[in-house]
N, C-alpha and C. Protein backbone atom coordinates (compact mmCIF):
# COMPACT_ATOMS: atom_id res chain seq x y z
N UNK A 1 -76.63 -66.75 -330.19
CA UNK A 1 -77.40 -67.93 -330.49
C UNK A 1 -78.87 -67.50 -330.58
N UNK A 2 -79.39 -68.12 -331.65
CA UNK A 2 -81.01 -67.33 -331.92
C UNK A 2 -81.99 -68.42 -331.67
N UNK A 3 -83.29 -68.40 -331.61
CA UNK A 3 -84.08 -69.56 -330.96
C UNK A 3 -83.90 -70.41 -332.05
N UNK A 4 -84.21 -70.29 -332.78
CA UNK A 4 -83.97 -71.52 -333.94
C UNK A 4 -82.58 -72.33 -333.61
N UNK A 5 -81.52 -71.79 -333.63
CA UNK A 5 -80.12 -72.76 -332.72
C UNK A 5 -80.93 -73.39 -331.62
N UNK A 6 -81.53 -72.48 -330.86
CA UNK A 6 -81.81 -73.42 -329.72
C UNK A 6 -82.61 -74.44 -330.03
N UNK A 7 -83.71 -74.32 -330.69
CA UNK A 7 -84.56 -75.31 -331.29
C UNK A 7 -83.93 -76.50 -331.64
N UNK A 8 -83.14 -76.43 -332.39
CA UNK A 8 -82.19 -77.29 -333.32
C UNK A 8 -81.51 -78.44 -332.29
N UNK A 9 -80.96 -77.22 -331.34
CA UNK A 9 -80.30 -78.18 -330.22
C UNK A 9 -80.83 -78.89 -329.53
N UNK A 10 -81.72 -78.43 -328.87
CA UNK A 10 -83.21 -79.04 -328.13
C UNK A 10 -83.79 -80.64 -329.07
N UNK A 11 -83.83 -79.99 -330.16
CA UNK A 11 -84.28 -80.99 -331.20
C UNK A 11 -82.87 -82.69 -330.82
N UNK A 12 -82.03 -82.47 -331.32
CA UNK A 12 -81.31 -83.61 -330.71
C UNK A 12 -81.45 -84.43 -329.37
N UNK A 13 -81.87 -83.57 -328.75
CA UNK A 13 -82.13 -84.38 -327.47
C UNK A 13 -83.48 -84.56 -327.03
N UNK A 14 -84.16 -84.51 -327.57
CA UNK A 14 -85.66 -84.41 -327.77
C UNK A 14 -85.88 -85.82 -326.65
N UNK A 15 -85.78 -87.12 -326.99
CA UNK A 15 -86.06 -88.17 -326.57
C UNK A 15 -85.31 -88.18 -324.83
N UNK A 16 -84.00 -87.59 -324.94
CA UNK A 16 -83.65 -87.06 -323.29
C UNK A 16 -84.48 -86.50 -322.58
N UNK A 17 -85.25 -85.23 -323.15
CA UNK A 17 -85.59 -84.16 -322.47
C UNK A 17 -87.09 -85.01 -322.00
N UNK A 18 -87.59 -85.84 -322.93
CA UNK A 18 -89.02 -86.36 -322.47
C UNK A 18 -88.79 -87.34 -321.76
N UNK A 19 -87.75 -88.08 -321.64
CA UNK A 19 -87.91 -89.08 -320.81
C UNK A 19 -87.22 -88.27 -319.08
N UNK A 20 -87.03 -87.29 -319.16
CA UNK A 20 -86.43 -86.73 -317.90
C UNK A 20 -87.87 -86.18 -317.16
N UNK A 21 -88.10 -85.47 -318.18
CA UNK A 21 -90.10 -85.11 -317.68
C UNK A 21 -91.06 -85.99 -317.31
N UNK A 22 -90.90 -86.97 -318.17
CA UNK A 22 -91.62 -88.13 -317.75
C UNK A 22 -91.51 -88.31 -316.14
N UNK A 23 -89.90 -88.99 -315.94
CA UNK A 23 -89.81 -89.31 -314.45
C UNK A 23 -89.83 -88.59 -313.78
N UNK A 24 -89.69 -87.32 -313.78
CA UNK A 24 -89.89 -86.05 -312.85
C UNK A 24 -91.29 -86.65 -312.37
N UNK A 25 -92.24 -86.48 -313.29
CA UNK A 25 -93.72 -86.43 -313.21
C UNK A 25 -94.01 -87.73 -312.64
N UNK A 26 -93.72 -88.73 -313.10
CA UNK A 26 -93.82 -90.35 -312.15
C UNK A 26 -93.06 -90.29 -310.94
N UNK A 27 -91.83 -89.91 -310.53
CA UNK A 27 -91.55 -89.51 -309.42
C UNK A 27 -92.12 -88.62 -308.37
N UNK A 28 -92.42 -87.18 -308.68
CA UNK A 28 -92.56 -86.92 -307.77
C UNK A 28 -94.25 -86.00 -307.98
N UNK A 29 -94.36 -85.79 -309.37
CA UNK A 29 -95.63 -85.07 -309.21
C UNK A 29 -97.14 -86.13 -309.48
N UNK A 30 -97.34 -86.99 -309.78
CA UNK A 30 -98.12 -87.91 -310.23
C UNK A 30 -99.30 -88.26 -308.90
N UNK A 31 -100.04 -88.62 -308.40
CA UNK A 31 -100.76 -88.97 -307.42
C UNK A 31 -100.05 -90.10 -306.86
N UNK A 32 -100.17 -90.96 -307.65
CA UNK A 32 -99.36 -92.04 -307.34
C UNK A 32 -97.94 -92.15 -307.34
N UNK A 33 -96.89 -91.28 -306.92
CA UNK A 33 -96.06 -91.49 -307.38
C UNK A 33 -95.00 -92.48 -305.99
N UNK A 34 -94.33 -92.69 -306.83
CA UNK A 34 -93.48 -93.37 -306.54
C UNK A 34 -92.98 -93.60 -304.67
N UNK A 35 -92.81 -92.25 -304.69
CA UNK A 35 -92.44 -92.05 -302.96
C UNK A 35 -93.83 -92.39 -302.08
N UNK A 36 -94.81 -92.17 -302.79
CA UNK A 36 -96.07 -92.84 -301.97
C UNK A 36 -96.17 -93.83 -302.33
N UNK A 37 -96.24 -94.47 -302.99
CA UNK A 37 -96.12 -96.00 -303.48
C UNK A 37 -95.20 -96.52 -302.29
N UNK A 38 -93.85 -96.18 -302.03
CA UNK A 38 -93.08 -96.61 -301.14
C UNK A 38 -93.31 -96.52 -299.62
N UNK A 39 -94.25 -95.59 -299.35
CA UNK A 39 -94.64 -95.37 -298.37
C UNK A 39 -95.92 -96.31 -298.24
N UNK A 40 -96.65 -96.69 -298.98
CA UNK A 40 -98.08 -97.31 -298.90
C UNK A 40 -97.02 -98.77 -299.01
N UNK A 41 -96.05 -99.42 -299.16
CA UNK A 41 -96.05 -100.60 -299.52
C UNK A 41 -95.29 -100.70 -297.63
N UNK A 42 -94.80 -99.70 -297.14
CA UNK A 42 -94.58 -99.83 -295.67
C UNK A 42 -95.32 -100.04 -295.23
N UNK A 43 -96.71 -99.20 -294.93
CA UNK A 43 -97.58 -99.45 -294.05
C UNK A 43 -98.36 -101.13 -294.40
N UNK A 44 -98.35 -101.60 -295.73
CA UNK A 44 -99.08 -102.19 -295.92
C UNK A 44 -98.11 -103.91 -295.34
N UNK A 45 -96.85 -103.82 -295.31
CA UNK A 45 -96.11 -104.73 -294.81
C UNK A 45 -96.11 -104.79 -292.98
N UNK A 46 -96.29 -103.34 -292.52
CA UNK A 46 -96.90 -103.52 -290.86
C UNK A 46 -98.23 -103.93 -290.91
N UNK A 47 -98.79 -103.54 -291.83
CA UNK A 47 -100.24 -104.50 -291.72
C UNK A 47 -100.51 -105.93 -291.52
N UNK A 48 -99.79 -106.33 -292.60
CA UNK A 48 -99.36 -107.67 -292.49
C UNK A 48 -98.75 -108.37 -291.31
N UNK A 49 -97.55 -107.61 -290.51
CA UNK A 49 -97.00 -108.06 -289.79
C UNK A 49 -97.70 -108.19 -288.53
N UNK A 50 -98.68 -107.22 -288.42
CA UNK A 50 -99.87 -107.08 -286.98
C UNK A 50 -101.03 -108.12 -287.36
N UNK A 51 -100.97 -108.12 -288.78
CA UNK A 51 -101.77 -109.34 -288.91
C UNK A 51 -101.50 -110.58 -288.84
N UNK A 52 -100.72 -110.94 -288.71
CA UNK A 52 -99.81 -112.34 -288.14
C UNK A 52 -99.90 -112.24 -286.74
N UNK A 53 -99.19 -111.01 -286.61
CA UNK A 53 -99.32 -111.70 -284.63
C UNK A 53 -100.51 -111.63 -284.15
N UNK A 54 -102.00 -110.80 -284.57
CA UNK A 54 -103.25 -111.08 -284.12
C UNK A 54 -103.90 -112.14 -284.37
N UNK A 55 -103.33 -112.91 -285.64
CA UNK A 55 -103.81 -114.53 -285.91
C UNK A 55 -102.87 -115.48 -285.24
N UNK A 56 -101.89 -115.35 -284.61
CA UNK A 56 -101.10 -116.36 -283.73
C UNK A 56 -102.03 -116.15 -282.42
N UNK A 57 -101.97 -114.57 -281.96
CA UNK A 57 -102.73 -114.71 -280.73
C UNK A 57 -104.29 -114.88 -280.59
N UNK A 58 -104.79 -115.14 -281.47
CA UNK A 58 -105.78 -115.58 -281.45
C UNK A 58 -105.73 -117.15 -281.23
N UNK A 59 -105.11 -117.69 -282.22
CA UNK A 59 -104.67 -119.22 -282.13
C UNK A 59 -104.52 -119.89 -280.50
N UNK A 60 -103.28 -118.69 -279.58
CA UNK A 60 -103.17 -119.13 -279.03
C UNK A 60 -104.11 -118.79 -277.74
N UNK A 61 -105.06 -117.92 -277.65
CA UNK A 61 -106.43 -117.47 -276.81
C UNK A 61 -107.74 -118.60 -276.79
N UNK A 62 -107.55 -119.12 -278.41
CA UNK A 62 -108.64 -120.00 -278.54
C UNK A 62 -108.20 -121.69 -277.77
N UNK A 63 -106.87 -121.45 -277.79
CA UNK A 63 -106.27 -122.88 -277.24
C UNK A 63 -106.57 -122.55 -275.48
N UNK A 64 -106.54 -121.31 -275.14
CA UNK A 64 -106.45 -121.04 -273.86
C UNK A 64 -107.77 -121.30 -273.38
N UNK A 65 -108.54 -120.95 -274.20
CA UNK A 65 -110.50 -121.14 -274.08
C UNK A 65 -110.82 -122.69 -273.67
N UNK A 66 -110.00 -122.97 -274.74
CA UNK A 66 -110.80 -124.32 -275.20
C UNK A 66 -110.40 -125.55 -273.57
N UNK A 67 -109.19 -125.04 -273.30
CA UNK A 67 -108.46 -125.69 -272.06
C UNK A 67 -109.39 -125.23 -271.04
N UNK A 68 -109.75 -123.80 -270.75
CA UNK A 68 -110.48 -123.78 -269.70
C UNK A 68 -111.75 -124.28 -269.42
N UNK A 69 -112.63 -124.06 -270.58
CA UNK A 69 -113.56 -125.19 -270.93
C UNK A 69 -113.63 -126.30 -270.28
N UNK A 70 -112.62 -127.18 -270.38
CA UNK A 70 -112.66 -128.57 -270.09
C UNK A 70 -112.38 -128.92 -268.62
N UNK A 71 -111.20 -128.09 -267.89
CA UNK A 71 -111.00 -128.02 -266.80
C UNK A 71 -111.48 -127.22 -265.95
N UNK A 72 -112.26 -127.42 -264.97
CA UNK A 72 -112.31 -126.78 -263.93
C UNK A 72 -111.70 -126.17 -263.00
N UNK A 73 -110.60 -127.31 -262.95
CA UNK A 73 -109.23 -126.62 -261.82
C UNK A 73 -108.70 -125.39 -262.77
N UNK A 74 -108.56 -125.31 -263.76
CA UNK A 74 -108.04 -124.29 -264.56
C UNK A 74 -108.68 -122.78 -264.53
N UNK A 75 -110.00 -123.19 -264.88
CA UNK A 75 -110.82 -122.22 -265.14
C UNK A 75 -110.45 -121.24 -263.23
N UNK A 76 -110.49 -121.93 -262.56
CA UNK A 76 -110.43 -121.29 -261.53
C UNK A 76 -109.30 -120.45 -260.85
N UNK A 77 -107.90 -121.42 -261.39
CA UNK A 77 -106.86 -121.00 -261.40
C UNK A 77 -106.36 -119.76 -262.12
N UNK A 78 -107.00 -119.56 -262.70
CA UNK A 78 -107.08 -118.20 -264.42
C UNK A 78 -107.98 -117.29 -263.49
N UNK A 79 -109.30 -117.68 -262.98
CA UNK A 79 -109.79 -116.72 -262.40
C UNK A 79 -108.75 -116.00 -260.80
N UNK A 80 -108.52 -116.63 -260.55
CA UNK A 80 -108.05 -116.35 -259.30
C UNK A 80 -106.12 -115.62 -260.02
N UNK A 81 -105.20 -116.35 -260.85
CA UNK A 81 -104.43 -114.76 -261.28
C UNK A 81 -105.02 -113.92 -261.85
N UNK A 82 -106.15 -113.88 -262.34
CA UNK A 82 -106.37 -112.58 -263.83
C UNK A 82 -107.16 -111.72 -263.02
N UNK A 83 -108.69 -112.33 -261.92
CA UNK A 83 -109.27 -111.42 -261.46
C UNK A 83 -109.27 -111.30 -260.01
N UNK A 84 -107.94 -111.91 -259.44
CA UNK A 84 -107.52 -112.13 -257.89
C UNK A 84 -109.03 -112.66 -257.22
N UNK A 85 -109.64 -113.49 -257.51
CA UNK A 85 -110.69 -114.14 -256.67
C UNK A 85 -109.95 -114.78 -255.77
N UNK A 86 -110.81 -115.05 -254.57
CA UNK A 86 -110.31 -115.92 -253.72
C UNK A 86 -111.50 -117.21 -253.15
N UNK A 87 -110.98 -117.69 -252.52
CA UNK A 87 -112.08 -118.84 -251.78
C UNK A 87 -112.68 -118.27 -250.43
N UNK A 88 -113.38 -118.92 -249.78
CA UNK A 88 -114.36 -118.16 -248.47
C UNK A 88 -113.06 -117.86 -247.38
N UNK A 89 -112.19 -119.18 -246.84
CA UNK A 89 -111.87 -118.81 -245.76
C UNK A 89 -109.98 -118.79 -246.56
N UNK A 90 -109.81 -117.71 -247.37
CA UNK A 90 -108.20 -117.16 -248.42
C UNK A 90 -108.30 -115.93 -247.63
N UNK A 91 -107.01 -115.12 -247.42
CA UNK A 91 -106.66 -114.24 -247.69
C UNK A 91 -105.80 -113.57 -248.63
N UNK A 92 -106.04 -112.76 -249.56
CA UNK A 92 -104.64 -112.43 -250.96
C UNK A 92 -104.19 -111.16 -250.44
N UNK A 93 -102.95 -111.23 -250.72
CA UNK A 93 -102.07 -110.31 -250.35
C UNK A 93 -101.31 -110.04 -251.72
N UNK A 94 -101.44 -108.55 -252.14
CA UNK A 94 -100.95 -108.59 -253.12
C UNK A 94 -99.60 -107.79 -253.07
N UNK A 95 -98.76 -107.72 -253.95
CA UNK A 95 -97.64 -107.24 -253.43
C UNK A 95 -96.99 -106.12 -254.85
N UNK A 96 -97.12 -104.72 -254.86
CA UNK A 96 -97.12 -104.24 -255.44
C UNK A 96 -95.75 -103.21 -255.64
N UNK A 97 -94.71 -103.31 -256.52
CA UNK A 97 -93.59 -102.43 -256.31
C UNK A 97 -93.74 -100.49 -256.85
N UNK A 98 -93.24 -100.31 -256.18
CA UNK A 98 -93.24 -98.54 -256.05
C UNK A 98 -92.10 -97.96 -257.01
N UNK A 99 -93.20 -97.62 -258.10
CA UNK A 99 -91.88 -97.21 -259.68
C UNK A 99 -91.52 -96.02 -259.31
N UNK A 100 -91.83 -94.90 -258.43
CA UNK A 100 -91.51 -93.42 -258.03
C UNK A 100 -90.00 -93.81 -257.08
N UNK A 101 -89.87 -94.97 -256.28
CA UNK A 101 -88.71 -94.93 -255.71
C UNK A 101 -87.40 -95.43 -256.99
N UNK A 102 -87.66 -95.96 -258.08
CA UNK A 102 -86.77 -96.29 -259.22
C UNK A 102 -86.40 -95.03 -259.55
N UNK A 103 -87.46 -93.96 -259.80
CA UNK A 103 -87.08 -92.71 -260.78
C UNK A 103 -86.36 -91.91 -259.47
N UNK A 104 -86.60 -92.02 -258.24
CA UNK A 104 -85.91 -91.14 -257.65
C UNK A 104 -84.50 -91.77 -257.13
N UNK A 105 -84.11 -93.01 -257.20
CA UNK A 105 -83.13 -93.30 -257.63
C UNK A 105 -82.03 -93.29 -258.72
N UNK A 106 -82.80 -93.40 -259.48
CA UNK A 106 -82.33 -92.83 -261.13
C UNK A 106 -81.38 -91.61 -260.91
N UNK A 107 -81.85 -90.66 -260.17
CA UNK A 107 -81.46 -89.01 -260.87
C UNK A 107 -80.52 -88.90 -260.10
């Protein structure tokens, strides 16, 4: 077979051979190709999804504000779980569990 056969043959499939190069090149060599495209449309759907739950919890922080605001008994009650305050004549006792006796149970 001499290059001209091959030519010839080549020649018939001409429109195969470019559209196989093509997607090679949109697949996998292109900047943009495809597998990053798929990868950028992941991250960009956890984006989204962290962006929902930081606008719910916001929603629900600003509802928490707005309550303490108004109440006093609240505001104090929030202070006293979040930053263990107490009153003059309280004592708090806090009660703390020991995760080293779990793991040495574990084994």
């Amino acid at each position: 077979m001499t290059w001209k056969d091959l030519l010839r043959q080549l020649d018939k499939y001409k429109y195969i051979l470019v559209l196989i190069i093509f997607l090679v090149f949109i697949i996998f060599l292109d900047n943009n190709n495809l597998i990053k495209l798929r990868k950028y449309k992941k991250q960009l759907n956890t984006a989204k999804e962290q962006n929902e739950y930081y606008k719910q919890k916001i929603k629900e922080d600003s509802l928490e504000i707005q309550k303490l605001k108004r109440d006093k008994e609240q505001l104090e009650l929030y202070a006293r779980k979040t930053f263990f305050f107490k009153k003059d004549n309280e004592t708090i006792f806090l009660i703390v569990k020991d995760s080293t006796q779990k793991e040495n149970t574990k084994k």
